[in-house]
C-alpha atoms as a PDB file:
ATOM      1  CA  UNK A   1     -18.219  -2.024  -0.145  1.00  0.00           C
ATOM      2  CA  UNK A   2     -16.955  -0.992  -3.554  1.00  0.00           C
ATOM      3  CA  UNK A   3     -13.329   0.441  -4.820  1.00  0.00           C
ATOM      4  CA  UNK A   4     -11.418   0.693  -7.161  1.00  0.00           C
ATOM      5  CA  UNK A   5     -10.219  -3.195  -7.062  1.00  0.00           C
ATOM      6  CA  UNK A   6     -13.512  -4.147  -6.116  1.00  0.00           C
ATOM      7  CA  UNK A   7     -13.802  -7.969  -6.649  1.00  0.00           C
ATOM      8  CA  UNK A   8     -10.320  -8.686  -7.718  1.00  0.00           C
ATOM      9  CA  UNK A   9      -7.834 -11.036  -6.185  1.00  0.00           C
ATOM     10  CA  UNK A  10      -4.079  -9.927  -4.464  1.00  0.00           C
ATOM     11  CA  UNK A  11      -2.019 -11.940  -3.698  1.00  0.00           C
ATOM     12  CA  UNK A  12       1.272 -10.221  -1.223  1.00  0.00           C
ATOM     13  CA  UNK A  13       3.733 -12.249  -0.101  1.00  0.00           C
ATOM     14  CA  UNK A  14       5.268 -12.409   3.506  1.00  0.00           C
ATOM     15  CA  UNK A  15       2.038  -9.927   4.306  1.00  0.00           C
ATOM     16  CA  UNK A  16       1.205 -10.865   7.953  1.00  0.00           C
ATOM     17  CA  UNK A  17       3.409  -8.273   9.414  1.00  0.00           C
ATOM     18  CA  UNK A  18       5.034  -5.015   8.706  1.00  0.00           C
ATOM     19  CA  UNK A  19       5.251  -3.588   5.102  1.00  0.00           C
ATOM     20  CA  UNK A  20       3.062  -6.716   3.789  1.00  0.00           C
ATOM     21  CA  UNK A  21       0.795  -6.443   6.178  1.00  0.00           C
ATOM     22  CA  UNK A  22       0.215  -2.530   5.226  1.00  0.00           C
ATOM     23  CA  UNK A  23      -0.447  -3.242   1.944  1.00  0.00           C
ATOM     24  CA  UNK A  24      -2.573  -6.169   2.190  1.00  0.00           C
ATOM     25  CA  UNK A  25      -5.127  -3.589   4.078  1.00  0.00           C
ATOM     26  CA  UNK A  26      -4.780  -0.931   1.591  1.00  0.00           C
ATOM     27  CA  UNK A  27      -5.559  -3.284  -1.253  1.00  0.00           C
ATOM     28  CA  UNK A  28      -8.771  -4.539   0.677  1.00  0.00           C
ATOM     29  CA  UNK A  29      -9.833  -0.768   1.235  1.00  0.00           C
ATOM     30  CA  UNK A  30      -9.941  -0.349  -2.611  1.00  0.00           C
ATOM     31  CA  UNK A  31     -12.354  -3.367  -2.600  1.00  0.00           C
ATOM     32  CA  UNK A  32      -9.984  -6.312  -3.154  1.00  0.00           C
ATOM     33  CA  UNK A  33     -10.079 -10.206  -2.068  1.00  0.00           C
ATOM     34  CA  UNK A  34      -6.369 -10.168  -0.275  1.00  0.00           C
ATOM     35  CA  UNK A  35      -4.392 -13.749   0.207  1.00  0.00           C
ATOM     36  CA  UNK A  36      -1.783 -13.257   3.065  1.00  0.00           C
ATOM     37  CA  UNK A  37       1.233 -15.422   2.593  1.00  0.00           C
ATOM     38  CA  UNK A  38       3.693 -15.855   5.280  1.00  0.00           C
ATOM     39  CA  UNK A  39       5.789 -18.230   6.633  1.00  0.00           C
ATOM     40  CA  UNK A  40       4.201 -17.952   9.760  1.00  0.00           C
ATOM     41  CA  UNK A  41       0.499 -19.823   9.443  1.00  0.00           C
ATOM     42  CA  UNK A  42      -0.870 -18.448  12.499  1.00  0.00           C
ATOM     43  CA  UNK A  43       0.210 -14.702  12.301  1.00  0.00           C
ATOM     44  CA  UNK A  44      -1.016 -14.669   8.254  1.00  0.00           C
ATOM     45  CA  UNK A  45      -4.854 -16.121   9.596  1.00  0.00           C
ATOM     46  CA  UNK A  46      -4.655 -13.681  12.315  1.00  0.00           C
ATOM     47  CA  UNK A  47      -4.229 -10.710   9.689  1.00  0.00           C
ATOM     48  CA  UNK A  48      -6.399 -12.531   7.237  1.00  0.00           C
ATOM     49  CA  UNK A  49      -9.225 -12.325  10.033  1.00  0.00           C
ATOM     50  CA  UNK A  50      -8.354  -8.318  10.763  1.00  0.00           C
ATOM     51  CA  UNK A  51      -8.924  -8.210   7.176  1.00  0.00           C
ATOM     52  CA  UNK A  52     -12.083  -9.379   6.856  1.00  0.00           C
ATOM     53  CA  UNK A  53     -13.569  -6.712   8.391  1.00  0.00           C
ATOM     54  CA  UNK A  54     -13.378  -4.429   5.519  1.00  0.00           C
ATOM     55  CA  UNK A  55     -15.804  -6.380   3.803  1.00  0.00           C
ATOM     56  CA  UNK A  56     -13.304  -8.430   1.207  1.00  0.00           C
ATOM     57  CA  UNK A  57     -12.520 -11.963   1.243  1.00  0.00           C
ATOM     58  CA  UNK A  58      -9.494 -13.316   2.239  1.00  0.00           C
ATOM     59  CA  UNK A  59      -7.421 -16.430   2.859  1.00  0.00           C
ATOM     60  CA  UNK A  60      -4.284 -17.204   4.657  1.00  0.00           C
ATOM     61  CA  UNK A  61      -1.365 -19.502   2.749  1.00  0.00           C
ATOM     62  CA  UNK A  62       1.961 -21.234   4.322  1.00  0.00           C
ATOM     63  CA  UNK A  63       4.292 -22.054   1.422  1.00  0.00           C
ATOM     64  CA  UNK A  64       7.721 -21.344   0.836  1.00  0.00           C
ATOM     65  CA  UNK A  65       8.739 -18.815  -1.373  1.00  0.00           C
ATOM     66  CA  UNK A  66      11.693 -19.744  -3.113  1.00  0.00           C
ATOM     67  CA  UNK A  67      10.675 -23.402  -3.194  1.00  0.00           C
ATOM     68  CA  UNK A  68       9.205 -23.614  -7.014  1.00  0.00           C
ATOM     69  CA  UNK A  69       7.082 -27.007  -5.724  1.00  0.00           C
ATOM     70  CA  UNK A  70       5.761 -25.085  -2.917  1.00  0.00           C
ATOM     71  CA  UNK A  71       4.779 -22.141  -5.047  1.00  0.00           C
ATOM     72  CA  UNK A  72       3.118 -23.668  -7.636  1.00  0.00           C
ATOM     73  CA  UNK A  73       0.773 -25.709  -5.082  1.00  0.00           C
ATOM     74  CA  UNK A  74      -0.344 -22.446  -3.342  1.00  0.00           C
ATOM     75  CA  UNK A  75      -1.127 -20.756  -7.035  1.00  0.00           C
ATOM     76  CA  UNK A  76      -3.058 -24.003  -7.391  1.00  0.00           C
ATOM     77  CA  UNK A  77      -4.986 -23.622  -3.765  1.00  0.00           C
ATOM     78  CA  UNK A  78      -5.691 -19.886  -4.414  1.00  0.00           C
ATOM     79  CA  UNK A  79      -6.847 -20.602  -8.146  1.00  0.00           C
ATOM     80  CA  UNK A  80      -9.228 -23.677  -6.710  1.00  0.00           C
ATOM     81  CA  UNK A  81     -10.898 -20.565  -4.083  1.00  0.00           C
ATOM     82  CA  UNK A  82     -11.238 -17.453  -6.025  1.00  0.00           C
ATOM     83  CA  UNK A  83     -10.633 -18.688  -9.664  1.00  0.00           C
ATOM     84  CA  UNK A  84      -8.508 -15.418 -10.656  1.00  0.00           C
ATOM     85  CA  UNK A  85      -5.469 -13.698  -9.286  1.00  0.00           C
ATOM     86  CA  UNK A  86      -5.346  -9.414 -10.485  1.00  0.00           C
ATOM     87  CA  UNK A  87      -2.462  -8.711  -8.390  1.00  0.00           C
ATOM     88  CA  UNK A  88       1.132  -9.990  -6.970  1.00  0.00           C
ATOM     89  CA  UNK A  89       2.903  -8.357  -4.748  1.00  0.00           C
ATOM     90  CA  UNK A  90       6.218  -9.692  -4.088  1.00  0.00           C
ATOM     91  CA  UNK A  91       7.195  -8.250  -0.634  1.00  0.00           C
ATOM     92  CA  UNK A  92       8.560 -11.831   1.093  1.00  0.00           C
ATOM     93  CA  UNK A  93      12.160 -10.527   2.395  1.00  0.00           C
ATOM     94  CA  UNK A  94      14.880 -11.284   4.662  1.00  0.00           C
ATOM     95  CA  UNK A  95      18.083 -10.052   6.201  1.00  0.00           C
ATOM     96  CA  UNK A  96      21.511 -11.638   6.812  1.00  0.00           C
ATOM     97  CA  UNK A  97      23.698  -8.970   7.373  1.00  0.00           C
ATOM     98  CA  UNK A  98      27.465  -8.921   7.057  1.00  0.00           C
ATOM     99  CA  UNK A  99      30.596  -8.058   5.516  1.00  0.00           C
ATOM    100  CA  UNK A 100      31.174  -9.471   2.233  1.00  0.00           C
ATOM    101  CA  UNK A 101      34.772 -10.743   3.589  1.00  0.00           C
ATOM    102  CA  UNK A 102      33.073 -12.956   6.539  1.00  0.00           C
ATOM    103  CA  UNK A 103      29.179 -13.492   4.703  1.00  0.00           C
ATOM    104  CA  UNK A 104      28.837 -17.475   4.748  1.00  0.00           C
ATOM    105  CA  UNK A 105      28.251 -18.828   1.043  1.00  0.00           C
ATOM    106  CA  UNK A 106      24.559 -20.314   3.111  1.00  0.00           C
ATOM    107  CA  UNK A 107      23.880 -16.592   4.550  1.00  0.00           C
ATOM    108  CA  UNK A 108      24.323 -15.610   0.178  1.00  0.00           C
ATOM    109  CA  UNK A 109      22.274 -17.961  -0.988  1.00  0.00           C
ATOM    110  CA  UNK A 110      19.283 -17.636   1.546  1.00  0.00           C
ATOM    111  CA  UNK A 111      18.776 -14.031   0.946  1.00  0.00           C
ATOM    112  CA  UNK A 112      19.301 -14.336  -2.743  1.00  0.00           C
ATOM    113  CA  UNK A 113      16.294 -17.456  -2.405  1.00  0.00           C
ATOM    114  CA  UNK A 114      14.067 -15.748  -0.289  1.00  0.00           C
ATOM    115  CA  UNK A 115      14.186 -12.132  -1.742  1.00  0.00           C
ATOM    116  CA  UNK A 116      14.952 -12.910  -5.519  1.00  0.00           C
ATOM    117  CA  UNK A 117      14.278 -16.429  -6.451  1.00  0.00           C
ATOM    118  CA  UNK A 118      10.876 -15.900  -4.709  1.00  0.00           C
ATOM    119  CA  UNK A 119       9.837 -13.220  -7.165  1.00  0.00           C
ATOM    120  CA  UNK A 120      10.966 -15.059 -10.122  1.00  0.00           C
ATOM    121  CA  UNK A 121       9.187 -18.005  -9.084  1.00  0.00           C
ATOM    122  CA  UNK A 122       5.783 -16.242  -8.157  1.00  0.00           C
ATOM    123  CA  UNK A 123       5.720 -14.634 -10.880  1.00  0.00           C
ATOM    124  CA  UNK A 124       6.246 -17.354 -13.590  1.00  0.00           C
ATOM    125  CA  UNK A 125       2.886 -18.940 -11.937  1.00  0.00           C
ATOM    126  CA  UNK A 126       1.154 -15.321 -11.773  1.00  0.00           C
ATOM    127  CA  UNK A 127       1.811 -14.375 -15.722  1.00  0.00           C
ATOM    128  CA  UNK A 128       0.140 -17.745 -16.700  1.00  0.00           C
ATOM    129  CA  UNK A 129      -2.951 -16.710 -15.105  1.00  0.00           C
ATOM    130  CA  UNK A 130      -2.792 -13.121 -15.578  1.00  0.00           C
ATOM    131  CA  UNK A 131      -2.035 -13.626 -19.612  1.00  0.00           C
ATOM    132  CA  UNK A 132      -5.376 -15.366 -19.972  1.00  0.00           C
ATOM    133  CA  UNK A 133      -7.168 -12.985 -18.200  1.00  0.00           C
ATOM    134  CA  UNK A 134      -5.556 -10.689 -20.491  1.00  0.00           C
ATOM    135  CA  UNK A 135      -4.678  -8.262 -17.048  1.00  0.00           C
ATOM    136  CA  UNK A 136      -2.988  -8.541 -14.151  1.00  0.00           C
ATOM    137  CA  UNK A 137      -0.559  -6.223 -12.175  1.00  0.00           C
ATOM    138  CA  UNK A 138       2.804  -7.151 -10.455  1.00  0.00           C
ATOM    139  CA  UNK A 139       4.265  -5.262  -7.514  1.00  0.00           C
ATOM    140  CA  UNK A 140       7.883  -6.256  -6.714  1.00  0.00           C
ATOM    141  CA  UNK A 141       9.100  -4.383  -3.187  1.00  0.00           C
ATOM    142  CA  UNK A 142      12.808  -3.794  -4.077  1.00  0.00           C
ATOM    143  CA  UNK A 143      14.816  -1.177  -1.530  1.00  0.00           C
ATOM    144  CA  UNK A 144      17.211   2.320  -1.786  1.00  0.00           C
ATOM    145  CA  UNK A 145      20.087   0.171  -1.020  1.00  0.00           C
ATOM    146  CA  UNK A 146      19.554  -1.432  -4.686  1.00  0.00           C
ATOM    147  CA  UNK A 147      20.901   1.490  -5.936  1.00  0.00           C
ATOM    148  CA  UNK A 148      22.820   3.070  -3.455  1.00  0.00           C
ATOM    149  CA  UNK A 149      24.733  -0.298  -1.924  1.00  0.00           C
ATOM    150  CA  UNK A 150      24.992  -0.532   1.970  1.00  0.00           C
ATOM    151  CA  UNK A 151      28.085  -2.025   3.716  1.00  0.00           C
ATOM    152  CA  UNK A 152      27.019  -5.180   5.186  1.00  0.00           C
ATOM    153  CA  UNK A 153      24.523  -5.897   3.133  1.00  0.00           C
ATOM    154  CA  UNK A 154      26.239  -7.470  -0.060  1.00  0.00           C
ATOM    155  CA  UNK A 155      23.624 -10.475  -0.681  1.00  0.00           C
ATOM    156  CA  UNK A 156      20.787  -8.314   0.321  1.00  0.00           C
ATOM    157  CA  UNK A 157      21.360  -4.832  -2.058  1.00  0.00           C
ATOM    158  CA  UNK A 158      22.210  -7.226  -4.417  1.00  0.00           C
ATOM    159  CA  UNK A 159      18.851  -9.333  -4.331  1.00  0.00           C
ATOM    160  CA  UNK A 160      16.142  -6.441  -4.482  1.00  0.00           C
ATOM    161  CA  UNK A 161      18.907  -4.456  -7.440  1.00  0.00           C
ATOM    162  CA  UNK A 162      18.195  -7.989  -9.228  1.00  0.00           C
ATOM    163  CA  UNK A 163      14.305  -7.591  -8.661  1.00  0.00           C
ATOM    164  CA  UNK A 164      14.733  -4.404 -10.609  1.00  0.00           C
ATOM    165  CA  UNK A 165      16.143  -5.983 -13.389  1.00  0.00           C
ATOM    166  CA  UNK A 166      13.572  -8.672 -13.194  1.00  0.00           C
ATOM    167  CA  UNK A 167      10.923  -5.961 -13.109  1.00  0.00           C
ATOM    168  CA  UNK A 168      11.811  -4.438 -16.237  1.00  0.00           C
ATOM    169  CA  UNK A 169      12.338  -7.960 -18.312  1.00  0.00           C
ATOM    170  CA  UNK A 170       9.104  -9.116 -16.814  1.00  0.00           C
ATOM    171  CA  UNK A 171       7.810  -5.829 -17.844  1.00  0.00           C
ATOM    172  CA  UNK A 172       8.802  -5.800 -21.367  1.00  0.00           C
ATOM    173  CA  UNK A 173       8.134  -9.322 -21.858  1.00  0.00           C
ATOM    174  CA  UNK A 174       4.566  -9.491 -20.859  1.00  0.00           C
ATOM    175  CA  UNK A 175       3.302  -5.542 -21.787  1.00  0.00           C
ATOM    176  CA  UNK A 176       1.101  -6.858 -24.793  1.00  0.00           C
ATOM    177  CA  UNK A 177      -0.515  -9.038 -22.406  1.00  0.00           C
ATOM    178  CA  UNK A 178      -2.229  -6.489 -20.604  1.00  0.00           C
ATOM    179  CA  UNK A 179       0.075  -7.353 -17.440  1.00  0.00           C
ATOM    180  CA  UNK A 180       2.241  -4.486 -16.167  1.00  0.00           C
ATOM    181  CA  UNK A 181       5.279  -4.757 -13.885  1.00  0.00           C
ATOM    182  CA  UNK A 182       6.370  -2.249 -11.787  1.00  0.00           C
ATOM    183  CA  UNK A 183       8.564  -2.046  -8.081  1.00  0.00           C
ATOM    184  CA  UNK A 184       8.907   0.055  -5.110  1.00  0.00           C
ATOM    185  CA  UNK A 185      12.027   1.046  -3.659  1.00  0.00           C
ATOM    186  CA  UNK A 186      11.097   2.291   0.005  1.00  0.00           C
ATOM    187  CA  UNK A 187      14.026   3.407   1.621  1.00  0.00           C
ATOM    188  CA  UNK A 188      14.067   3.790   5.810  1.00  0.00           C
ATOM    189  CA  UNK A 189      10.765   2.535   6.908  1.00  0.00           C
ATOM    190  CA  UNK A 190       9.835   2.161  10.779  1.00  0.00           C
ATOM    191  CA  UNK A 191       9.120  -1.853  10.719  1.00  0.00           C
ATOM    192  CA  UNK A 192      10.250  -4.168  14.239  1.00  0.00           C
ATOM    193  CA  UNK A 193      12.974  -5.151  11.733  1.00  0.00           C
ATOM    194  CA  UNK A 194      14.267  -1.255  12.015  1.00  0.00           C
ATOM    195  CA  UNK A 195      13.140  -0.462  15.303  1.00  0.00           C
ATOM    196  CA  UNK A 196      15.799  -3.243  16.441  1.00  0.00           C
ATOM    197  CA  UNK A 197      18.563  -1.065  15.002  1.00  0.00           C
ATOM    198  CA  UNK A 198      21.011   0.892  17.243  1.00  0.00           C
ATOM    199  CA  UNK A 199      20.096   4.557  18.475  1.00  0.00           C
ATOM    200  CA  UNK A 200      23.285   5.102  16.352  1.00  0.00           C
ATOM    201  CA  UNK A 201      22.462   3.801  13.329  1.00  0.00           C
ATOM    202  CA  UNK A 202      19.147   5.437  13.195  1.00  0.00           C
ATOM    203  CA  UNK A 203      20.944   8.846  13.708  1.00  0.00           C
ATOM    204  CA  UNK A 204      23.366   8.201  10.746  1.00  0.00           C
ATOM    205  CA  UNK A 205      20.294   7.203   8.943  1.00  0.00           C
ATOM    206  CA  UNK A 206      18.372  10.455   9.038  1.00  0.00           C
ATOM    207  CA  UNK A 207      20.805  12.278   8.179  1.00  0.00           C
ATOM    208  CA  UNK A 208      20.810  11.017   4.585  1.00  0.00           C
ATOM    209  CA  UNK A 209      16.999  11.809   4.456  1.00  0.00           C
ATOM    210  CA  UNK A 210      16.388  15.031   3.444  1.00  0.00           C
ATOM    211  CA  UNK A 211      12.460  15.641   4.589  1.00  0.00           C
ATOM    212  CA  UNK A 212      14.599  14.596   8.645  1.00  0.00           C
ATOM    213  CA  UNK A 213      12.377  11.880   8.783  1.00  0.00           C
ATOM    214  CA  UNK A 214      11.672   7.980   8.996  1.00  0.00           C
ATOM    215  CA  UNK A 215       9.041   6.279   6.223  1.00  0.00           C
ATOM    216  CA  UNK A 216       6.050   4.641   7.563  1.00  0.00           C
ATOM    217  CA  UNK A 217       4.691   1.295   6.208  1.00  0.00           C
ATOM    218  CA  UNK A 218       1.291   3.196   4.720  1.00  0.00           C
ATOM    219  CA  UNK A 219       3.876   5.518   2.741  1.00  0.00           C
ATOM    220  CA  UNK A 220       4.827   2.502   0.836  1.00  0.00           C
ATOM    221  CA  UNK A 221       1.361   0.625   0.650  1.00  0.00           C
ATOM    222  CA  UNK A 222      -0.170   3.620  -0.761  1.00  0.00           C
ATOM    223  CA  UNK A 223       2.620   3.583  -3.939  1.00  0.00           C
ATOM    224  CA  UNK A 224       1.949   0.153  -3.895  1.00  0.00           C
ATOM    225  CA  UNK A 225      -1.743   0.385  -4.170  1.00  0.00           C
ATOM    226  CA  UNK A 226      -1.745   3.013  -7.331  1.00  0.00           C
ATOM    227  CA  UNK A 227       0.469   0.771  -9.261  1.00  0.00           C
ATOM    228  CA  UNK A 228      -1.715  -2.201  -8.541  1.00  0.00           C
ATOM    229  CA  UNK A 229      -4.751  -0.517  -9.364  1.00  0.00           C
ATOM    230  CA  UNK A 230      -6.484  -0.268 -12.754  1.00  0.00           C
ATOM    231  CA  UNK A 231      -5.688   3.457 -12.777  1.00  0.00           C
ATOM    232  CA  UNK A 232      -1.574   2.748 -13.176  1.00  0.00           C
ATOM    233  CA  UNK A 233      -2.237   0.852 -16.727  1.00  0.00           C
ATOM    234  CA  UNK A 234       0.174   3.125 -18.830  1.00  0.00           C
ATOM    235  CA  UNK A 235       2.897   2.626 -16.017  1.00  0.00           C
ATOM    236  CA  UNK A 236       4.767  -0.493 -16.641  1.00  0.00           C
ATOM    237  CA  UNK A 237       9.030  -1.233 -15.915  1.00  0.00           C
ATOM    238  CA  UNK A 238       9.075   1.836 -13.432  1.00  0.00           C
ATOM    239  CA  UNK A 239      10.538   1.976 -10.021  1.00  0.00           C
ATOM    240  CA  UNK A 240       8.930   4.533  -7.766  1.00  0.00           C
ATOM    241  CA  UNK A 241      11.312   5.557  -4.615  1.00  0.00           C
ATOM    242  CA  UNK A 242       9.836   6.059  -1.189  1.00  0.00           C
ATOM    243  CA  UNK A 243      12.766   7.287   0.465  1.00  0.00           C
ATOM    244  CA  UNK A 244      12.088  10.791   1.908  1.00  0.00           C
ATOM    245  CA  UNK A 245      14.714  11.999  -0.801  1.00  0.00           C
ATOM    246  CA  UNK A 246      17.606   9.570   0.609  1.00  0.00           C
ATOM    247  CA  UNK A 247      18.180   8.609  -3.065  1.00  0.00           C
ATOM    248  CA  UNK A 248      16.940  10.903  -5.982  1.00  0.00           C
END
């Protein structure tokens, strides 16, 4: 097959499920090798192996994101098989929901590892590839409550409103190196991780959405896939919300 990515190598992070997992396809649609990178082994070769059927390579990784050892051994594995990494997509996230007043200093720092740390640490390994290519794009998946706040989510809205910041430096840092830096901010997407949520909840929540609807996980891959393609090259520091119009 051939795309617009054709023969260049993504890697997205926690990508064996959900939001990743979305992505991962869309990338291989425009034609490029996808690594799937989850902490979960046998879910990531499972998608890895869906993958391959749209004609791309792929490969499935275990490491642990906000472990800088860790990283830098699986940039080392995935440089040994396809020589070249184009893209990064840092979409590895979790939840530990609570208020700030009862959040355990281990609940803190876990979020702020696996959904900040992470995308620091990926991407110091990515930029040293990507710089002597002289290209490379870098996805960071940030969220609506980085801007808006959410009660009960202190460590969380506070890890993806530091990937924005991280976005831009990267950005600015690395723009003369052909390497642009961009995030996504989806805001209520239907994942297992929302579907969980009570019937209440999910009322309040569309009610803040203007368009009266839920985001789907394709509505984010497909923002993810323009700014990871070579058509987005004059876009660089940018956030681009996919919220419904929950926060304009």
């Amino acid at each position: 097959m051939k795309g617009a990515m054709d023969g260049q190598v993504a890697l997205i992070t926690g990508s064996a499920r959900g939001i990743g997992k979305a992505i991962a396809f869309a990338l291989a649609k425009k034609g490029a090798n996808v690594i799937i990178s989850d902490v979960n082994l046998q879910e990531a070769q499972k998608t890895a192996a869906e993958i391959e059927g749209e004609g791309v390579k792929t490969m499935a990784v275990k490491f642990d994101v906000s472990n800088s050892k860790d990283v830098s051994e699986a940039f080392a594995s995935i440089m040994e098989t396809f020589g070249r990494i184009d893209v990064l997509v840092n979409n590895a996230g979790i939840t530990r929901d609570g208020l700030l007043m009862r959040m355990s200093e281990e609940d803190w720092d876990l979020v702020l590892g696996v959904n900040l740390k992470s995308v620091f640490l990926c991407t110091k390994e990515a930029v040293k590839v990507m710089a002597k290519q002289r290209y490379g794009r870098i996805v960071n998946i940030a969220s609506v409550v980085a801007f808006m706040g959410n009660p009960g989510q202190a460590n969380y809205s506070a890890s993806k409103a530091g990937i924005v910041g991280l976005t831009k430096t990267t950005a600015k840092e690395y723009a003369k190196r052909g390497i642009t830096a961009n995030a996504v901010a989806p805001g209520f997407i239907v994942t297992a991780m929302t579907n969980s949520l009570a019937d209440k909840v999910r009322e309040e929540m569309m009610k803040a959405i203007p368009m009266g609807k839920f985001g789907e996980v394709e509505d984010v891959a497909n923002a993810v896939v323009f700014l990871a393609s070579p058509e987005s090259g004059y876009l660089t520091g940018n956030v681009i919300h996919v919220n419904g119009g929950m926060y304009m």
